[in-house]
Protein backbone atom coordinates (compact mmCIF):
# COMPACT_ATOMS: atom_id res chain seq x y z
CA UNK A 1 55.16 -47.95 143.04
CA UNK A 2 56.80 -47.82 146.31
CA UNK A 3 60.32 -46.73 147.59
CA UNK A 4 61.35 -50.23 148.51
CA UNK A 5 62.15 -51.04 145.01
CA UNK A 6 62.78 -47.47 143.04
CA UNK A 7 64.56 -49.50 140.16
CA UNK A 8 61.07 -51.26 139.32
CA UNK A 9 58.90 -47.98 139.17
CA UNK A 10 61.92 -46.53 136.53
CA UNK A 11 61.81 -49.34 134.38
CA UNK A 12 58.28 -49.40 134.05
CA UNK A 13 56.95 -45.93 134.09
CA UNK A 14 59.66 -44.37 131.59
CA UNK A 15 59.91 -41.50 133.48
CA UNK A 16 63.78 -42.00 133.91
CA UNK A 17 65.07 -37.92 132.91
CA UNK A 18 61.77 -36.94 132.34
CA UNK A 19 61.08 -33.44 133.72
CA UNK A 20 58.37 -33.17 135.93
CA UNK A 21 57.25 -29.72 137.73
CA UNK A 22 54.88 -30.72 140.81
CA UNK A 23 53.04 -27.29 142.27
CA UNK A 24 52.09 -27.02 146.04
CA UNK A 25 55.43 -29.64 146.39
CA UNK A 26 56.15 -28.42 150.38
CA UNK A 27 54.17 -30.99 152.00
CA UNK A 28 51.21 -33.46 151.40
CA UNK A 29 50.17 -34.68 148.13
CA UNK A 30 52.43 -32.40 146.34
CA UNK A 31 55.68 -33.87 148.33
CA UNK A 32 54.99 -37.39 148.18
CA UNK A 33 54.00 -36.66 144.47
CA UNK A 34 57.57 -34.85 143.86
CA UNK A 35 59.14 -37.52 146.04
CA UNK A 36 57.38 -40.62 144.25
CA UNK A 37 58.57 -38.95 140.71
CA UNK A 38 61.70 -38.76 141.61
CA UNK A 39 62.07 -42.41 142.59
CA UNK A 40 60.98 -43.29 139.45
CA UNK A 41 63.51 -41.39 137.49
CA UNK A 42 62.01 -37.64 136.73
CA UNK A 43 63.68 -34.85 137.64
CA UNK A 44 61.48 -32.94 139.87
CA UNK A 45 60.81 -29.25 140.36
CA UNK A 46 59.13 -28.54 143.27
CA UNK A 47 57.42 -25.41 143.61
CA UNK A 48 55.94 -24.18 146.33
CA UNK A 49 55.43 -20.56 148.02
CA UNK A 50 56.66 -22.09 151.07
CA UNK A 51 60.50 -21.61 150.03
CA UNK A 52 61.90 -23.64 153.21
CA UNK A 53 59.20 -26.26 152.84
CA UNK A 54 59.99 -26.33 149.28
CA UNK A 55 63.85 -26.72 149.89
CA UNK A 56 63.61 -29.27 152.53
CA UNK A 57 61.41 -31.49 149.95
CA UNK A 58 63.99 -31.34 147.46
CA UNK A 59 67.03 -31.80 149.32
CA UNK A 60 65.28 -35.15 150.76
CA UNK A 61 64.94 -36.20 147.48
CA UNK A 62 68.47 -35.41 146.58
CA UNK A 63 69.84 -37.34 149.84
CA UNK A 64 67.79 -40.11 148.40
CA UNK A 65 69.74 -40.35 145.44
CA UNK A 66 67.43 -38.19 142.83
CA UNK A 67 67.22 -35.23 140.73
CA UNK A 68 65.27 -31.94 142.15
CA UNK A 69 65.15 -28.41 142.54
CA UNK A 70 63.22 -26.41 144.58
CA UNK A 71 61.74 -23.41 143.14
CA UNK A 72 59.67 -20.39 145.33
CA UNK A 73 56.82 -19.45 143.38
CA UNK A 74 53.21 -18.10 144.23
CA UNK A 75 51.20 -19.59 141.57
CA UNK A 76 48.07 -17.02 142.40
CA UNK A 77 51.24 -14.47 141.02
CA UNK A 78 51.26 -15.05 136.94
CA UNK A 79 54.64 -13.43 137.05
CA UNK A 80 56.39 -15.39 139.53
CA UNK A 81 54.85 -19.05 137.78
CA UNK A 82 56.61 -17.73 134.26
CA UNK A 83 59.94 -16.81 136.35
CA UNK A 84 59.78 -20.05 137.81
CA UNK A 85 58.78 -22.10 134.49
CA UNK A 86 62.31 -20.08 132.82
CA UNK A 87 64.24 -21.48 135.53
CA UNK A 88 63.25 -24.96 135.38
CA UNK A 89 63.70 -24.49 131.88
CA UNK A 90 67.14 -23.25 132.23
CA UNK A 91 68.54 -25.73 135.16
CA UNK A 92 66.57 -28.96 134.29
CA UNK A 93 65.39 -28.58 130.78
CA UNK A 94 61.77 -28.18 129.13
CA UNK A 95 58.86 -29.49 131.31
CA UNK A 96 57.05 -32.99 129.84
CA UNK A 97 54.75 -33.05 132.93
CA UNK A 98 53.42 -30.63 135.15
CA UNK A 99 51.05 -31.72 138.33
CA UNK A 100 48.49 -28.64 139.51
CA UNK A 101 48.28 -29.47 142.83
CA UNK A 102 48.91 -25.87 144.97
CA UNK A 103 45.26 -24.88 146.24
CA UNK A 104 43.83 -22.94 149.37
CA UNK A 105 40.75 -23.32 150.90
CA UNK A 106 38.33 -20.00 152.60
CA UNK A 107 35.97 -21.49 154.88
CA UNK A 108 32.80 -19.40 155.35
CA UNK A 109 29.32 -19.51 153.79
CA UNK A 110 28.64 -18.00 150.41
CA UNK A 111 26.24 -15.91 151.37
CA UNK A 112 28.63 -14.15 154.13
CA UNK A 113 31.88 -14.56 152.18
CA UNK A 114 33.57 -11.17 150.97
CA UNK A 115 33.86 -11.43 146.88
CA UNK A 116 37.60 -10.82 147.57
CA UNK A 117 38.17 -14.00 149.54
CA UNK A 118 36.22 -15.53 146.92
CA UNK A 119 38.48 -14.56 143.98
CA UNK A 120 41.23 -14.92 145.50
CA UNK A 121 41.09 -18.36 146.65
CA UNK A 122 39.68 -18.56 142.65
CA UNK A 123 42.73 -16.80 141.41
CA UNK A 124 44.90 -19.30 143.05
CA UNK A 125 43.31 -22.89 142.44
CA UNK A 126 41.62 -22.18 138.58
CA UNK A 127 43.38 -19.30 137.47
CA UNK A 128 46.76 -20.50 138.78
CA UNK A 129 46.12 -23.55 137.58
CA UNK A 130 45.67 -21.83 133.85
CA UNK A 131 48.92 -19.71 134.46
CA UNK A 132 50.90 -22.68 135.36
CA UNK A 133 49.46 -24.87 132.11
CA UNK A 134 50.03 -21.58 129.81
CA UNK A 135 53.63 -21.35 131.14
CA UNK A 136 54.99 -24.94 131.33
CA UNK A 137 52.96 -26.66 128.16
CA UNK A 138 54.49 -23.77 126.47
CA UNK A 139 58.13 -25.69 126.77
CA UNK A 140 55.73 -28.97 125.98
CA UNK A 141 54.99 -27.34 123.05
CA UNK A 142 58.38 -25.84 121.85
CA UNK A 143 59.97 -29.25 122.50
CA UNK A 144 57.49 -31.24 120.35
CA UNK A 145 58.20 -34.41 122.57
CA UNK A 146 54.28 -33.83 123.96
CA UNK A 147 53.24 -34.15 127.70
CA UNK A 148 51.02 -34.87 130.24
CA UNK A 149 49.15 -32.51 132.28
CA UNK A 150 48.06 -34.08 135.49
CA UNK A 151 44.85 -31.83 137.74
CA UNK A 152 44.55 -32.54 141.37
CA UNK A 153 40.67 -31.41 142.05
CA UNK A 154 38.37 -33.64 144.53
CA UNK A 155 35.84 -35.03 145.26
CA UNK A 156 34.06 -31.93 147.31
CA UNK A 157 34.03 -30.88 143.24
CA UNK A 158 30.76 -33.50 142.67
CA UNK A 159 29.34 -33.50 146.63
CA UNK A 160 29.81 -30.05 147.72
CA UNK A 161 30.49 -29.49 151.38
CA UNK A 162 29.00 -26.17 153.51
CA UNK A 163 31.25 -23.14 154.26
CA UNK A 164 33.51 -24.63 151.32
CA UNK A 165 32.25 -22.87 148.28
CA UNK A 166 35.05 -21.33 146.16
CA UNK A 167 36.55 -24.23 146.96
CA UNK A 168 34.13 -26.68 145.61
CA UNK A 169 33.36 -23.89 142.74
CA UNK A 170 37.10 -24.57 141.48
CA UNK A 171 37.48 -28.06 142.11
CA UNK A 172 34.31 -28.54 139.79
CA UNK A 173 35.85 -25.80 137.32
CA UNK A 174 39.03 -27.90 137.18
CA UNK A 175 37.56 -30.97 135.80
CA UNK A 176 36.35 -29.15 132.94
CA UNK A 177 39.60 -26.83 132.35
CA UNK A 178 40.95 -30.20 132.34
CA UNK A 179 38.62 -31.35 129.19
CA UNK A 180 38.86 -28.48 127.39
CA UNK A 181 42.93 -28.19 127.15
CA UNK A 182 42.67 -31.90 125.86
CA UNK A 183 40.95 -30.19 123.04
CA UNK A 184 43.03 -27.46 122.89
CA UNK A 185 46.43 -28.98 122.91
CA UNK A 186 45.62 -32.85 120.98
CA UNK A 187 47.82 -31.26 118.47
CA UNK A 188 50.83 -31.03 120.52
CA UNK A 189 50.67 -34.95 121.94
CA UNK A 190 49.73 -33.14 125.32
CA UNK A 191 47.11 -35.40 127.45
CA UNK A 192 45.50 -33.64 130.22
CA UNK A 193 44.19 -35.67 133.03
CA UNK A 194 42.26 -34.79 136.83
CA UNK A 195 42.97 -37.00 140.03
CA UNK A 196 39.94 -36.11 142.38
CA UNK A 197 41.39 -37.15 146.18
CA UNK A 198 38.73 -38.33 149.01
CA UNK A 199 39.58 -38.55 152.70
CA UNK A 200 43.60 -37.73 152.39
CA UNK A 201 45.19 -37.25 155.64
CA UNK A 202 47.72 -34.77 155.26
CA UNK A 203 49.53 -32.23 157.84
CA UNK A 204 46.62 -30.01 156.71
CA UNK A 205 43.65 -32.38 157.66
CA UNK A 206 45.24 -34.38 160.38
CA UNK A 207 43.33 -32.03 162.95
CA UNK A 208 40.16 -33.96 161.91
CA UNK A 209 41.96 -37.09 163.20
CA UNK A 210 43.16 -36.04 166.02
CA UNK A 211 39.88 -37.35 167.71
CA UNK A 212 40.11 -41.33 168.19
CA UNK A 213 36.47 -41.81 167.72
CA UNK A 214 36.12 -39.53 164.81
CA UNK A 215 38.86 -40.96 163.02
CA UNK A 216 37.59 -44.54 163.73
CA UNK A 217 33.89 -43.34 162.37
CA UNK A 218 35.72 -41.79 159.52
CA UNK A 219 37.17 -45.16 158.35
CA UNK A 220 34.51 -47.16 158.48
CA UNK A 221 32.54 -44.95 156.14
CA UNK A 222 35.26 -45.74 153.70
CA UNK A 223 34.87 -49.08 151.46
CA UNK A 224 38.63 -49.91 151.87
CA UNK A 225 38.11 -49.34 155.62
CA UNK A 226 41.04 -46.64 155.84
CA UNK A 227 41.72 -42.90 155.25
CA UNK A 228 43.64 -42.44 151.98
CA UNK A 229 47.34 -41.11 152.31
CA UNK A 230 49.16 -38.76 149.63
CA UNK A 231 51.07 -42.21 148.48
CA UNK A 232 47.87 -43.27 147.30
CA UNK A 233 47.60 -39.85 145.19
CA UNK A 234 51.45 -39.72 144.18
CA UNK A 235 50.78 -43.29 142.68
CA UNK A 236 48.49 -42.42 140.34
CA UNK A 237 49.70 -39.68 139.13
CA UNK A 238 52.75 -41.01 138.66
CA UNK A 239 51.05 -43.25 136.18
CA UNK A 240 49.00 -40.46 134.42
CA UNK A 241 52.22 -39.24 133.97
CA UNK A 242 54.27 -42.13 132.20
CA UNK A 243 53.54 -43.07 128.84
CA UNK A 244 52.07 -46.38 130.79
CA UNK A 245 48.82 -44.18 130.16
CA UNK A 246 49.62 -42.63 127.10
CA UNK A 247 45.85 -43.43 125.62
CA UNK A 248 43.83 -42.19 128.87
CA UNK A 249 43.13 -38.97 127.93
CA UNK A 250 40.39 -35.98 129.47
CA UNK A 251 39.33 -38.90 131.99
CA UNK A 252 39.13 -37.79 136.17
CA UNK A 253 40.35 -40.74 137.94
CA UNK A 254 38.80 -40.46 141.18
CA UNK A 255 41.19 -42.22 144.68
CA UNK A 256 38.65 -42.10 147.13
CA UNK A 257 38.71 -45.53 148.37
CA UNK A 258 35.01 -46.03 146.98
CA UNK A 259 33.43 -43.50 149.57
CA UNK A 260 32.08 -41.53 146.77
CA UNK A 261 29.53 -44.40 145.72
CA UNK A 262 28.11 -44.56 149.51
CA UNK A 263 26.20 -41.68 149.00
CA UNK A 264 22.53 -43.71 148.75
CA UNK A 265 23.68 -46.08 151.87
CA UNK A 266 23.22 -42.80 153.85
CA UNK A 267 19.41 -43.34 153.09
CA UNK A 268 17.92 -44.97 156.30
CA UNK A 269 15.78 -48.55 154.97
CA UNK A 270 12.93 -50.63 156.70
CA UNK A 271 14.63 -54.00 157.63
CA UNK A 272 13.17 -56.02 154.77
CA UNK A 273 14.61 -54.28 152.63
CA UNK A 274 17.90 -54.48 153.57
């Protein structure tokens, strides 16, 4: 769906009053996410630990004619994600579809890393994850209108990257949080769903691009011949979260741009046998 014609993504989505809480909302995925929701009719919490960045996100979408709030909350904190899931509660309504996207990164090897950078950037992207879905699919459940529960992991969670590892340790962890809640929650009419992002360029990865020839290089390993950008996230999700996919259930949907099946092109051939 794109913002040139908002009326289109409402009518065909659903998600017109719908609430939708989007974590990590400040910038990125998270704020196109928050802003693509909005056009198509949600009301949008966005959360994000970044108060300011959190605020201006919101008040964008409000200039634009939608519903948000924005909402400071540190989702590695358990106390400040149920604070935050009673005031969406209280100034929106219950939550029908909550998007775990807030995650940090610790760059350094595993053998080197201290076990306290390791937990915590654990305790944020799993367990926060966890504390979000216990606090928000709680008003899922106590509505009985069901829900959809929409994971942002990546693709680093199947081809794990150096100097990355409790990152790629709880990307991979995600996917199968993911599965098990379907179990968990079938009962309630809650779907839970992961979105596993490539190459996204986002104000946190555009220092990669910054380099003409890198950039360039980086494309061309990509199928579609282009970086992704968080649009291409926010528009999926936007569908995993409309009853448009109300029988995809426990499935990662992967928006990579078909990198991730390049892997055995890497493999160097004689030229017959190309």
């Amino acid at each position: 769906m794109t913002q040139d014609n908002p009326r289109a993504a409402s009518d065909w989505l659903g998600l017109r009053g719908r609430v939708c809480v989007v974590t990590g909302a400040g910038s990125g995925i998270g704020a196109e996410t928050a802003r693509e929701l909005a056009r198509a009719g949600a009301s949008v919490a966005v959360l994000d630990r970044n108060d300011t960045a959190a605020a201006e996100v919101a008040s964008g979408i409000q200039r634009d004619g939608g519903r948000a709030i924005s909402v400071c909350a540190d989702i590695g904190e358990p106390d400040s994600v149920f604070a935050a899931a009673k005031r969406v509660e209280a100034e929106l309504g219950p939550c029908r579809v909550l998007v775990n996207n807030a995650a940090i990164r610790h760059r350094e090897p595993l053998m080197e890393i201290p076990l306290d950078a390791w937990n915590h950037v654990l305790s944020v992207n799993l367990t926060g994850a966890l504390v979000c879905t216990k606090a928000f699919a709680a008003q899922m459940i106590a509505a009985g209108d069901g829900g959809s529960l929409i994971h942002v992991a990546s693709l680093i969670a199947h081809f794990p990257q150096g100097g990355s590892g409790p990152y790629c340790a709880s990307k991979a962890a995600m996917i199968t949080l993911s599965r098990t809640l379907t179990i968990e929650l079938a009962a309630h009419r809650i779907r839970s769903n992961v979105v596993s992002p490539g190459q996204i360029r986002t104000p946190a990865s555009e220092v990669v691009y910054r380099d003409p020839a890198l950039a360039a290089a980086r494309e061309r390993a990509v199928p579609s011949g282009r970086a992704g950008v968080p649009a291409d996230l926010a528009n999926t999700i936007a569908f995993l979260a409309s009853d448009r996919s109300d029988y995809i259930n426990a499935q990662e949907i992967v928006v990579d741009g078909g990198i991730g099946c390049t892997l055995m092109e890497a493999n160097k051939r004689p030229p017959h046998m190309r």
